[in-house]
C-alpha atoms as a PDB file:
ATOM      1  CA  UNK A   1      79.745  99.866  99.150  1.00  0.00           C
ATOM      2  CA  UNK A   2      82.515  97.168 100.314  1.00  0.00           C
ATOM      3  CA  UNK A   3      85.119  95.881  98.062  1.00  0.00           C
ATOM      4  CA  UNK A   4      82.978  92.980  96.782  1.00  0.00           C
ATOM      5  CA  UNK A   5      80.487  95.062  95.670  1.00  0.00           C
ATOM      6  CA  UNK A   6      83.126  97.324  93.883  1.00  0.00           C
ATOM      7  CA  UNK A   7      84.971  94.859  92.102  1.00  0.00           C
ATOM      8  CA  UNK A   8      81.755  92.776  91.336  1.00  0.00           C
ATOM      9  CA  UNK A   9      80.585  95.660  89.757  1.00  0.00           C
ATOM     10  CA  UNK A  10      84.251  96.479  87.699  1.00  0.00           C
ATOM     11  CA  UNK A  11      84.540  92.823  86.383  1.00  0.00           C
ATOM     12  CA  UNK A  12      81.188  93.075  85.292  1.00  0.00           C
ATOM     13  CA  UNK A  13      81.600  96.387  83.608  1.00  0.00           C
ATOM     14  CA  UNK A  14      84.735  95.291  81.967  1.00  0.00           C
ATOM     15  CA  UNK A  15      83.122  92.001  80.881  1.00  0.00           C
ATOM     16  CA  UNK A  16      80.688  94.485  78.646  1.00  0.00           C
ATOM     17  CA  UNK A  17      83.180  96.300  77.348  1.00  0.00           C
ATOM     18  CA  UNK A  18      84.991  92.993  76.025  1.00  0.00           C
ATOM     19  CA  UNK A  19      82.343  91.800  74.848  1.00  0.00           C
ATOM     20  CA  UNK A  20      81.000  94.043  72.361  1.00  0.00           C
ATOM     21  CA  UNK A  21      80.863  92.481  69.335  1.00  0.00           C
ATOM     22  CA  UNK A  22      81.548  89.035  70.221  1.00  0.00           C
ATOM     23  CA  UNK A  23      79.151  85.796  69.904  1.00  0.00           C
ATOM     24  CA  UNK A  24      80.116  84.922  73.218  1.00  0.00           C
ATOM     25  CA  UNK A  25      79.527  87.853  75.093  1.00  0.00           C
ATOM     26  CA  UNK A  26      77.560  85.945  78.238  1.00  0.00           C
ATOM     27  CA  UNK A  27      80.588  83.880  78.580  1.00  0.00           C
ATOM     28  CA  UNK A  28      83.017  86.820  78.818  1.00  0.00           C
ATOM     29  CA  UNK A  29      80.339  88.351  81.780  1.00  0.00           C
ATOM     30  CA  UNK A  30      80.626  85.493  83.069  1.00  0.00           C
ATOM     31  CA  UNK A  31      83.760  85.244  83.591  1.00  0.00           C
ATOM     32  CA  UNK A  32      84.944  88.763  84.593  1.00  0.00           C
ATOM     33  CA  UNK A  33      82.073  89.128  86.881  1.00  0.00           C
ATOM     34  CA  UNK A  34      83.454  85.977  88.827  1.00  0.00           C
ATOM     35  CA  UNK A  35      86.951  87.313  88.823  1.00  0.00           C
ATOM     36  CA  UNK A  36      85.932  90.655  89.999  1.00  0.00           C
ATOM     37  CA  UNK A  37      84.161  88.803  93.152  1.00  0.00           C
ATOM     38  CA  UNK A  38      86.568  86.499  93.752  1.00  0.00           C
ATOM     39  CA  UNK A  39      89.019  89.856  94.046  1.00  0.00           C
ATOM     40  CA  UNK A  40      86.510  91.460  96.244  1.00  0.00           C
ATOM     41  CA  UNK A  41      85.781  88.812  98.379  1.00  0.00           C
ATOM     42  CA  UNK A  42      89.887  88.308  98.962  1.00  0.00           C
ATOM     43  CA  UNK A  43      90.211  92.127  99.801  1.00  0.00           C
ATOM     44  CA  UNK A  44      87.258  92.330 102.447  1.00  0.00           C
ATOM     45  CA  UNK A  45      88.710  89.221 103.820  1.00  0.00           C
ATOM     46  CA  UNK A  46      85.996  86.528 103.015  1.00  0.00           C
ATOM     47  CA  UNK A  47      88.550  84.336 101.574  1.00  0.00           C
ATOM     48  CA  UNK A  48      91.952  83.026 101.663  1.00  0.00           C
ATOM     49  CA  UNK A  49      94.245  82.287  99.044  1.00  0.00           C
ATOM     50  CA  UNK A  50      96.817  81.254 100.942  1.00  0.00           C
ATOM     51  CA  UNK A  51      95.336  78.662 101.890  1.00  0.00           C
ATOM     52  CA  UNK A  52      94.869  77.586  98.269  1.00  0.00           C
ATOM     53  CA  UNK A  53      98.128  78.185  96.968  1.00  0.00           C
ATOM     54  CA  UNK A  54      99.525  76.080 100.014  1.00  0.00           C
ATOM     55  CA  UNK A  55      97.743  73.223  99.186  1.00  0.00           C
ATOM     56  CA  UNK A  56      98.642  73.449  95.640  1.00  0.00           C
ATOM     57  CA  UNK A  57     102.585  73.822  96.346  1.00  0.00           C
ATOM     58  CA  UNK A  58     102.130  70.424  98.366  1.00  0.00           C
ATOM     59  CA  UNK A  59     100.058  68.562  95.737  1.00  0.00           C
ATOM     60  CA  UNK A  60     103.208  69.896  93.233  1.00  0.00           C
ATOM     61  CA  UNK A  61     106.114  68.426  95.406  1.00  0.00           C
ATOM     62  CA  UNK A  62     104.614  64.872  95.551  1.00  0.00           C
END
């Protein structure tokens, strides 16, 4: 299992466990099962945030 696959699977798990109980509880999956691939994806490498975050500083300083 590579990191994706781990933190695919944590975000997803910890999307359950938030939402018990709630009315929105696909939307909480959702979301923490994004998160957690997004994390994985940045640890094997797949993508780069630095690349985000530069073009975000630049778009902030015009």
């Amino acid at each position: 299992m590579n990191a994706t696959m781990i933190c695919l699977v944590m975000g997803l798990s910890l999307g359950f466990a938030a939402a018990f109980g709630g009315l929105g509880a696909f939307a909480v999956v959702l979301i923490f099962g994004g998160l957690g691939l997004v994390i994985g994806r940045w640890l094997d490498g797949e993508v780069d945030l630095s690349g985000l975050l530069r073009s975000a500083q630049d778009r902030s300083r015009r």
